[in-house]
Protein backbone atom coordinates (compact mmCIF):
# COMPACT_ATOMS: atom_id res chain seq x y z
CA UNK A 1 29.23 -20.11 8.27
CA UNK A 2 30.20 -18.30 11.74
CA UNK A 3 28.73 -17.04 14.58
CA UNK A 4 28.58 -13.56 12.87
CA UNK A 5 26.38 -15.15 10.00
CA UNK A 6 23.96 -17.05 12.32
CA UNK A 7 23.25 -13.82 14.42
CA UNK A 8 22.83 -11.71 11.92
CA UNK A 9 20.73 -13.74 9.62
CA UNK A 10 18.80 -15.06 12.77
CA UNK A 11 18.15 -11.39 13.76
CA UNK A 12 16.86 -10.67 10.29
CA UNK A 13 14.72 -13.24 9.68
CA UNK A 14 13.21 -12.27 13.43
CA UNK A 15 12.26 -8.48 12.09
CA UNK A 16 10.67 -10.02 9.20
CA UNK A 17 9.12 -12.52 11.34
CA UNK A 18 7.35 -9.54 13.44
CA UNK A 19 6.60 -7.50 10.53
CA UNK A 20 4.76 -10.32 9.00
CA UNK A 21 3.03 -10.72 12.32
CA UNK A 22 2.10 -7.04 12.89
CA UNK A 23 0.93 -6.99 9.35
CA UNK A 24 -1.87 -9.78 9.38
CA UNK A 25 -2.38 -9.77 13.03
CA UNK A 26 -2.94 -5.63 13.49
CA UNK A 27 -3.18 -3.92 10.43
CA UNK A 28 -4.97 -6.84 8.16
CA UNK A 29 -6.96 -8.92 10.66
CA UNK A 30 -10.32 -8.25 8.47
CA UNK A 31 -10.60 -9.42 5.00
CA UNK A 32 -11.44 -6.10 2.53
CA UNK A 33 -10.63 -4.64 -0.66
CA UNK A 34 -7.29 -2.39 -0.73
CA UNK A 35 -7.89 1.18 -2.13
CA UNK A 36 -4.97 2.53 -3.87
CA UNK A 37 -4.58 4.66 -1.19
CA UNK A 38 -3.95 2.40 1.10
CA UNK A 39 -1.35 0.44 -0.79
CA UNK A 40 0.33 3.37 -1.95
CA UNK A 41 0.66 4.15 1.55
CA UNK A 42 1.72 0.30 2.33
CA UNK A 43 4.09 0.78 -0.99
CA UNK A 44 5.87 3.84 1.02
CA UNK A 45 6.26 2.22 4.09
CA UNK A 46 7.58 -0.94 2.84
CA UNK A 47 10.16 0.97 0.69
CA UNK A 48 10.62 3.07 3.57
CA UNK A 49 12.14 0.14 5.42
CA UNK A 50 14.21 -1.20 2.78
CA UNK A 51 16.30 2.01 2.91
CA UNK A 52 15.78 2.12 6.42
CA UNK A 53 17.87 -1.42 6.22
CA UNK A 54 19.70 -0.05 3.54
CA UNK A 55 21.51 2.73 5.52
CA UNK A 56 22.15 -0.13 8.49
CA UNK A 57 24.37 -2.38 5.88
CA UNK A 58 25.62 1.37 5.13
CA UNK A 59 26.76 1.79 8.97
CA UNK A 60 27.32 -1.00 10.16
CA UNK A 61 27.92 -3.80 7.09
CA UNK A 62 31.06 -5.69 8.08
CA UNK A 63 28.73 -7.20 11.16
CA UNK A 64 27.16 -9.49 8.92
CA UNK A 65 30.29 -11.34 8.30
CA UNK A 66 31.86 -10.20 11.53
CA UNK A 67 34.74 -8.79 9.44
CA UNK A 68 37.22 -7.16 12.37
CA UNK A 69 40.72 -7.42 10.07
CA UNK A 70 42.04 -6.99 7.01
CA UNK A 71 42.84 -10.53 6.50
CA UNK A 72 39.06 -11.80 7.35
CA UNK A 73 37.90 -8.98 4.35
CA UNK A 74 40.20 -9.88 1.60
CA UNK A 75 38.47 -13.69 2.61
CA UNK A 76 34.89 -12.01 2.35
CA UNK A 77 35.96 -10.31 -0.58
CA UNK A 78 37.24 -12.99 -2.77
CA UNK A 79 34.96 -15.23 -1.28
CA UNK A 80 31.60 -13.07 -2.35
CA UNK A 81 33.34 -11.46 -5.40
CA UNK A 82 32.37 -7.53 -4.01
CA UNK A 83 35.38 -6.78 -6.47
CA UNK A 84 36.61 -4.18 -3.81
CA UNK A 85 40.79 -3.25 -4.36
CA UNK A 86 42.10 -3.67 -0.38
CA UNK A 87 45.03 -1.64 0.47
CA UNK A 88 47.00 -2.48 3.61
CA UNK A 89 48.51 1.08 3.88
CA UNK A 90 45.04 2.62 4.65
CA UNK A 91 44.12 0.73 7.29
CA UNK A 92 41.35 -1.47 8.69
CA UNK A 93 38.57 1.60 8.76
CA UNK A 94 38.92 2.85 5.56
CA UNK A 95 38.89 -0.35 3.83
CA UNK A 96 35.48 -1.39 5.49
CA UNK A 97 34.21 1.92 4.56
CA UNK A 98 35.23 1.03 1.19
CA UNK A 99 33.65 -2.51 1.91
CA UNK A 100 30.45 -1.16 3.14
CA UNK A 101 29.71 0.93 0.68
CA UNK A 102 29.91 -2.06 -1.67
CA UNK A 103 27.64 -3.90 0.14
CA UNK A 104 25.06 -1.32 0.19
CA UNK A 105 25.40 -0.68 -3.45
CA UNK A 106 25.23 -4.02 -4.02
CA UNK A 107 22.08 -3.98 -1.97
CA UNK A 108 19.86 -1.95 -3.08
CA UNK A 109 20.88 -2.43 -7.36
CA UNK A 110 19.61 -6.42 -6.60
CA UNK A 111 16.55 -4.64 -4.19
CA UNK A 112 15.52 -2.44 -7.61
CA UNK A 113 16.14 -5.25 -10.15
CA UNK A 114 14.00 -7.58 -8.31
CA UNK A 115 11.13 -4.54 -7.70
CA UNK A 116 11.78 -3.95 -11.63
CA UNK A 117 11.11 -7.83 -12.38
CA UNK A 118 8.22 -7.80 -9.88
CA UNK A 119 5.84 -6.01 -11.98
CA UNK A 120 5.79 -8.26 -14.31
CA UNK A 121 5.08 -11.44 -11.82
CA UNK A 122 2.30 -8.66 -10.33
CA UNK A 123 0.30 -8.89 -13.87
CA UNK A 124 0.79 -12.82 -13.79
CA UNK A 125 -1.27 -12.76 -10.31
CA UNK A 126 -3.62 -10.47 -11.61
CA UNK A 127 -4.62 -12.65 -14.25
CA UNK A 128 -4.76 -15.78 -11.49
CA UNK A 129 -6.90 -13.86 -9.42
CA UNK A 130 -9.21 -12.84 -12.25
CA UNK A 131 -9.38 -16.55 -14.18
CA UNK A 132 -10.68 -17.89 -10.85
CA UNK A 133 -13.33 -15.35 -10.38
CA UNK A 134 -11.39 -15.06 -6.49
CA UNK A 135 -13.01 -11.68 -4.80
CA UNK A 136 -10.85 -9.09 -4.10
CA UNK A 137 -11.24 -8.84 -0.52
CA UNK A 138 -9.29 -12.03 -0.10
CA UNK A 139 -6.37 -11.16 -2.47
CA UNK A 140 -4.30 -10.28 0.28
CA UNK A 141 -4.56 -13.01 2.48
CA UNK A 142 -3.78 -15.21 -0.72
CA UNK A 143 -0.70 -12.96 -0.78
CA UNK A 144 0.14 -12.70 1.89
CA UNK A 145 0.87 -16.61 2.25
CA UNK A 146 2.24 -17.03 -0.73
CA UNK A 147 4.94 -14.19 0.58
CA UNK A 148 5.66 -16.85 3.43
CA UNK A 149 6.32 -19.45 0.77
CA UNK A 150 7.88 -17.16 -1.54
CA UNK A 151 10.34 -16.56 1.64
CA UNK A 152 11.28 -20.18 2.11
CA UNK A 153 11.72 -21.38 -1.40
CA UNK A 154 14.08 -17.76 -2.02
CA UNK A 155 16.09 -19.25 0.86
CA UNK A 156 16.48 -22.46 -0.27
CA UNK A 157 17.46 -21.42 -3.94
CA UNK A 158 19.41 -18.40 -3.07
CA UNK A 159 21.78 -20.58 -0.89
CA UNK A 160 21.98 -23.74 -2.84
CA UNK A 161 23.26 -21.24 -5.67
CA UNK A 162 25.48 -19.22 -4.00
CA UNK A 163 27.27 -23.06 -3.07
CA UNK A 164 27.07 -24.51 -6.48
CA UNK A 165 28.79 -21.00 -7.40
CA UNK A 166 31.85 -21.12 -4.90
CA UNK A 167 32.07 -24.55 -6.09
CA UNK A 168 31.35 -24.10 -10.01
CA UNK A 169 32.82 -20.70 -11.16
CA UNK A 170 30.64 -21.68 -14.78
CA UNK A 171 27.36 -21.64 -13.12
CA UNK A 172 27.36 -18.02 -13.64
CA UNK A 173 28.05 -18.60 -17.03
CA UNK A 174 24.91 -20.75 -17.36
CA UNK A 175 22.66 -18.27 -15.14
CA UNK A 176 23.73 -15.29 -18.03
CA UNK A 177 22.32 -17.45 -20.81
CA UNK A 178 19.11 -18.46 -18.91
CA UNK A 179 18.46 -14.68 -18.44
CA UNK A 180 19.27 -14.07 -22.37
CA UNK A 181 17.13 -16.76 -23.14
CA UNK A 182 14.56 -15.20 -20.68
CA UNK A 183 15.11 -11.46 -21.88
CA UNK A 184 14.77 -12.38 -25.77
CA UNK A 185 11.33 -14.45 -24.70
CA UNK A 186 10.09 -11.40 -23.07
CA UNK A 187 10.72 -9.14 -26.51
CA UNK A 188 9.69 -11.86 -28.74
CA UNK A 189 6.63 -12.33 -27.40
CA UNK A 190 5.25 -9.06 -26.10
CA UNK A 191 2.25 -8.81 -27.59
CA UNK A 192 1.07 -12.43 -26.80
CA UNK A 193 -1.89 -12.57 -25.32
CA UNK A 194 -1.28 -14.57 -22.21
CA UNK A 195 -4.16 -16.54 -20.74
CA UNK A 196 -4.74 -18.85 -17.17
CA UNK A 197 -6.03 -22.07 -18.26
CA UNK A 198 -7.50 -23.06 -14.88
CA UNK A 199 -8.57 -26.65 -16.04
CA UNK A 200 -5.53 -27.40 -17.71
CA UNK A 201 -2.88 -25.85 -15.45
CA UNK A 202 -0.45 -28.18 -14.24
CA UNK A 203 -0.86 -26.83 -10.51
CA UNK A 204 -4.69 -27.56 -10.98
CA UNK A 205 -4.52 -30.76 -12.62
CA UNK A 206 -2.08 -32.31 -9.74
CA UNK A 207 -4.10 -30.25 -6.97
CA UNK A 208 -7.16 -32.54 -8.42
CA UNK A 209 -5.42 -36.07 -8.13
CA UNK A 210 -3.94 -35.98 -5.02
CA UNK A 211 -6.32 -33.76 -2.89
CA UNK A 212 -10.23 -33.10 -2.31
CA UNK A 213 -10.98 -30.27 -4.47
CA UNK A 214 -14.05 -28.36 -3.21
CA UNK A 215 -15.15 -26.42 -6.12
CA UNK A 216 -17.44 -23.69 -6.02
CA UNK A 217 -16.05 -22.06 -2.55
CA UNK A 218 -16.25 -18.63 -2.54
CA UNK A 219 -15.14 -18.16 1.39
CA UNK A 220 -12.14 -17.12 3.80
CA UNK A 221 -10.68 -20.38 4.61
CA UNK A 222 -8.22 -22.78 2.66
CA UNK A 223 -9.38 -25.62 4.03
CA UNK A 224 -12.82 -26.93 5.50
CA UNK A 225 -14.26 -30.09 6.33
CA UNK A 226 -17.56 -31.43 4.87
CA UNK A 227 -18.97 -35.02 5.69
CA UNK A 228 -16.05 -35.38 8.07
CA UNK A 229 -13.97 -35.22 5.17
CA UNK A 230 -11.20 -32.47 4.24
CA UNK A 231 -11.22 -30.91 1.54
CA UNK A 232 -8.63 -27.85 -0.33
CA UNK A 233 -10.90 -24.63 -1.78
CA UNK A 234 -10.31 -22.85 -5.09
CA UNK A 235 -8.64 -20.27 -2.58
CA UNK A 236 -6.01 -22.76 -1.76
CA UNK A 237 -5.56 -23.62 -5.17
CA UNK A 238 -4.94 -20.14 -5.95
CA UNK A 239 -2.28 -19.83 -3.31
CA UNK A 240 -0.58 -23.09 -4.81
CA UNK A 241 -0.48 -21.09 -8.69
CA UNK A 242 0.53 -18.29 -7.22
CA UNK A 243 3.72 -20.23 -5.73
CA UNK A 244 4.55 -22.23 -8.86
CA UNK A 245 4.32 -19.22 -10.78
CA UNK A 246 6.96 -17.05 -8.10
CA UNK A 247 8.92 -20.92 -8.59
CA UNK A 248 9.21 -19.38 -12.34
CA UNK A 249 9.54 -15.76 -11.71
CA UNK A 250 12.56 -16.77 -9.23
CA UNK A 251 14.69 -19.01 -11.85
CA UNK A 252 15.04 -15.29 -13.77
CA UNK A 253 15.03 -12.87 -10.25
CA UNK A 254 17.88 -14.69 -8.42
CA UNK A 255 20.34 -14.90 -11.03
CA UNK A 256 19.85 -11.43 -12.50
CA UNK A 257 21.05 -10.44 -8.40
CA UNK A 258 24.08 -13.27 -8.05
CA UNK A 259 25.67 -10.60 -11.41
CA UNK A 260 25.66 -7.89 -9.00
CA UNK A 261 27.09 -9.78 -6.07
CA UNK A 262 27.64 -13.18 -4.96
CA UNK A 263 27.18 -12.77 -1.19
CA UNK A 264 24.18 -14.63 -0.64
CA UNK A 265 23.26 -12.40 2.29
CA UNK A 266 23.00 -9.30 0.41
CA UNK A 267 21.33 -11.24 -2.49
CA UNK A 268 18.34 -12.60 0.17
CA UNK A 269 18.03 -9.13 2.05
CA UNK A 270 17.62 -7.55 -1.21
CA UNK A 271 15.22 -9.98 -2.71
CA UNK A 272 13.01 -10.34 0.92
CA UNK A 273 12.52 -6.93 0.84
CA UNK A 274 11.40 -6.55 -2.50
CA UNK A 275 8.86 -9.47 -2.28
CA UNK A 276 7.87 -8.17 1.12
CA UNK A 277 6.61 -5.44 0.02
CA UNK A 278 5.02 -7.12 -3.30
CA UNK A 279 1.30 -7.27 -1.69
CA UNK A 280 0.89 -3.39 -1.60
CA UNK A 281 2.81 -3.07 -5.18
CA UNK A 282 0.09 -5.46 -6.53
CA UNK A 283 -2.78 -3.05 -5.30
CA UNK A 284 -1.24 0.28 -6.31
CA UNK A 285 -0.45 -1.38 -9.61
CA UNK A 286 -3.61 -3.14 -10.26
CA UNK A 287 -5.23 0.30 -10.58
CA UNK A 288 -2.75 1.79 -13.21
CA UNK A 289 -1.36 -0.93 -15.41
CA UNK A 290 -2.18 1.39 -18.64
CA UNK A 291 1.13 3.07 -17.15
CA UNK A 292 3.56 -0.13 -17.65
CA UNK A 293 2.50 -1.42 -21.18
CA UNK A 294 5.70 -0.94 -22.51
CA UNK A 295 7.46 -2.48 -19.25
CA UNK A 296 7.78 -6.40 -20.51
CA UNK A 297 9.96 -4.58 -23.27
CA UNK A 298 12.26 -3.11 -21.44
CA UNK A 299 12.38 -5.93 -18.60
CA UNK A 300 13.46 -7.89 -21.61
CA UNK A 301 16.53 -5.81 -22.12
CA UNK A 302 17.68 -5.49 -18.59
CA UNK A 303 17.79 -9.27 -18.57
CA UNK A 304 19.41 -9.57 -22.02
CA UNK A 305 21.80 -7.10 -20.73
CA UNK A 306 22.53 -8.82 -17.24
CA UNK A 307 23.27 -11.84 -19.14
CA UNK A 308 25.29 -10.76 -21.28
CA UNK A 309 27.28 -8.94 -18.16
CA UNK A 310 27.40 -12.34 -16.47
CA UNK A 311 28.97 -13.75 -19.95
CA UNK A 312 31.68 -11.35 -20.39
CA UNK A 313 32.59 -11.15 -16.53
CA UNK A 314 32.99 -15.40 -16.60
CA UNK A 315 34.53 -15.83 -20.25
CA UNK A 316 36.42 -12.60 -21.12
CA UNK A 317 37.17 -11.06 -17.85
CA UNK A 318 35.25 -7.89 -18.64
CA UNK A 319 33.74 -6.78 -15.44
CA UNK A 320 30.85 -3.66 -15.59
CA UNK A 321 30.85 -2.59 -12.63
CA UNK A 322 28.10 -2.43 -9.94
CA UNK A 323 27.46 1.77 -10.36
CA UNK A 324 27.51 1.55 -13.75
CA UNK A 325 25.32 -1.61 -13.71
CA UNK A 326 22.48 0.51 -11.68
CA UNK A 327 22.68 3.68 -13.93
CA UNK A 328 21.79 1.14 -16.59
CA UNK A 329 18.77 -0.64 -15.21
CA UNK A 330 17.63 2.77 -14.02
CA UNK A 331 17.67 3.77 -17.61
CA UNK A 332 15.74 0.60 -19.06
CA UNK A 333 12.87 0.61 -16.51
CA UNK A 334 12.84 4.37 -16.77
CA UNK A 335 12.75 5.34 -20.56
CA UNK A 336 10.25 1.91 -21.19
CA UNK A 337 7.98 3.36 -18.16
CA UNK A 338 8.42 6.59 -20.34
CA UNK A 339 8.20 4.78 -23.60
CA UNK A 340 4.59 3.11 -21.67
CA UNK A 341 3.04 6.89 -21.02
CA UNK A 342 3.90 8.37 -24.02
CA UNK A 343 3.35 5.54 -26.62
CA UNK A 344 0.43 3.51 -24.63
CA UNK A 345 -0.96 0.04 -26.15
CA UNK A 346 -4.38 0.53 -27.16
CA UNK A 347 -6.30 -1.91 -24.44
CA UNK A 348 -7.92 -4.83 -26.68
CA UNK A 349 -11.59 -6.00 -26.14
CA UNK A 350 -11.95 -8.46 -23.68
């Protein structure tokens, strides 16, 4: 890691820092229940600034390695696998144009599969929310803490793969097959009902032998103090199921983005951005989930087929490359969105 890398990861993670800030300190200071207009319009503006960010790796890309020669990006290249063909004759300019706008390809194909992925992790919290009887005016300050985790454990995963990977070429091999494994779960099992056992959840049941569990809350606060003794509310144990589940969700997220590249900068942007803008996805969604019914389906196949382009790139050489890669996925989540409006499940009796 250089200077280059600790700038401009320390600069991102200080925009995300203040947008996290403006968010609950300006714009979310009251606890009330989102309208789907106002997380479509949340939904906008977070996209809007993941293309904003987009269209700065676009410009100005080789910063984040502090690539200034041709030597330093056939490094960067090899290192991070961008898969770009350098030619000498054409120059330093050219080639980072080249290099840049592999980076921002690479970008935003990791920034849709993780959106794509997201939805289903969205109807996981809406059944958490809903087995705990939690009221919806407090659903995003749940989520919006369990972003901040979400942030800190995609850090520490993101980079402790992207070493094991530089050091163990056959990791990839063994992320493919967990995301086959994953995929053909997801098809198999479709139509399973899926239920929250809150008494029997493993978060719950070590939430109630190591801490004071305060049921019954129905308040604001994670924590408050009764007897002059502390205890955690059925809000906080929310916010702790909510983070084991995104612990799940991640194992299939991260390595479905380390096939597209293995820069682990371009792999966190893409992911952070995604997740950041997860709270107002969950509210727009909540309110039309008749219009994904067929998603799990085709989720299933994009992960079936990222595996099985992870397999072929480690064992056979094959490499699909990142363009075609994002026609694909645009394909699955399209025709099974498609596939959800025209050929809805019929909603079963609660």
């Amino acid at each position: 890691m250089n200077i280059y890398d600790v700038l401009s990861f320390g600069a991102f993670l200080l925009i995300i820092s203040f947008l996290l800030a403006l968010d609950l300190g300006v714009f979310h200071k009251d606890d009330h229940v989102v309208s789907f207009k106002e997380s479509m319009m949340w939904t906008i503006i977070w996209v809007s600034v993941a293309f904003v960010f987009g269209g700065v790796i676009y410009f100005f890309g080789e910063y984040i390695h502090g690539v200034d020669s041709l030597e330093e990006l056939a490094v960067i290249n090899s290192k991070h696998g961008h898969g770009l063909s350098i030619d000498p004759l054409l120059g330093l300019e050219e080639n980072l144009q080249h290099y840049r706008k592999a980076m921002t390809l690479e970008y935003f194909t990791g920034y849709l599969i993780e959106e794509a992925l997201s939805i289903d992790n969205i109807f996981v919290m809406i059944m958490i929310f809903m087995s705990f009887g939690i009221e919806q005016k407090y659903y995003h300050r749940v989520l919006f803490w369990g972003i901040i985790g979400a942030i800190v454990l995609r850090f520490t995963f993101i980079f402790l793969s992207a070493a094991l990977i530089q050091r163990f070429a056959w990791i990839l091999a063994v992320f493919g097959a967990i995301l086959i494994v994953s995929g053909g779960k997801m098809l198999f099992e479709k139509n399973k009902e899926e239920k929250i056992d809150t008494d029997n959840h493993p978060v719950v049941r070590f939430a109630s032998k190591h801490f004071r569990l305060l049921k019954g809350w129905t308040g604001h606060d994670f924590f408050v103090k009764q007897d002059g003794k502390r205890y955690i509310t059925t809000l906080f144990l929310v916010l702790l199921v909510i983070e084991f589940s995104d612990i799940l969700f991640a194992v299939d997220s991260i390595p479905a983005i380390f096939s597209v590249t293995q820069d682990p900068y371009i792999v966190f942007f893409s992911n952070i951005f995604a997740i950041m803008g997860l709270r107002s996805l969950f509210f727009m969604l909540s309110n039309v989930m008749n219009m994904f019914s067929r998603l799990k389906t085709g989720l299933g196949v994009l992960l079936i087929f990222i595996g099985l382009k992870m397999l072929l790139h480690t064992f056979f050489d094959i490499e699909i490359g990142t363009g075609a890669s994002l026609l694909v996925i645009v394909g699955i989540i399209g025709l099974s969105i498609l596939a959800s409006i025209l050929f809805p499940v019929k909603e079963q009796k609660a």
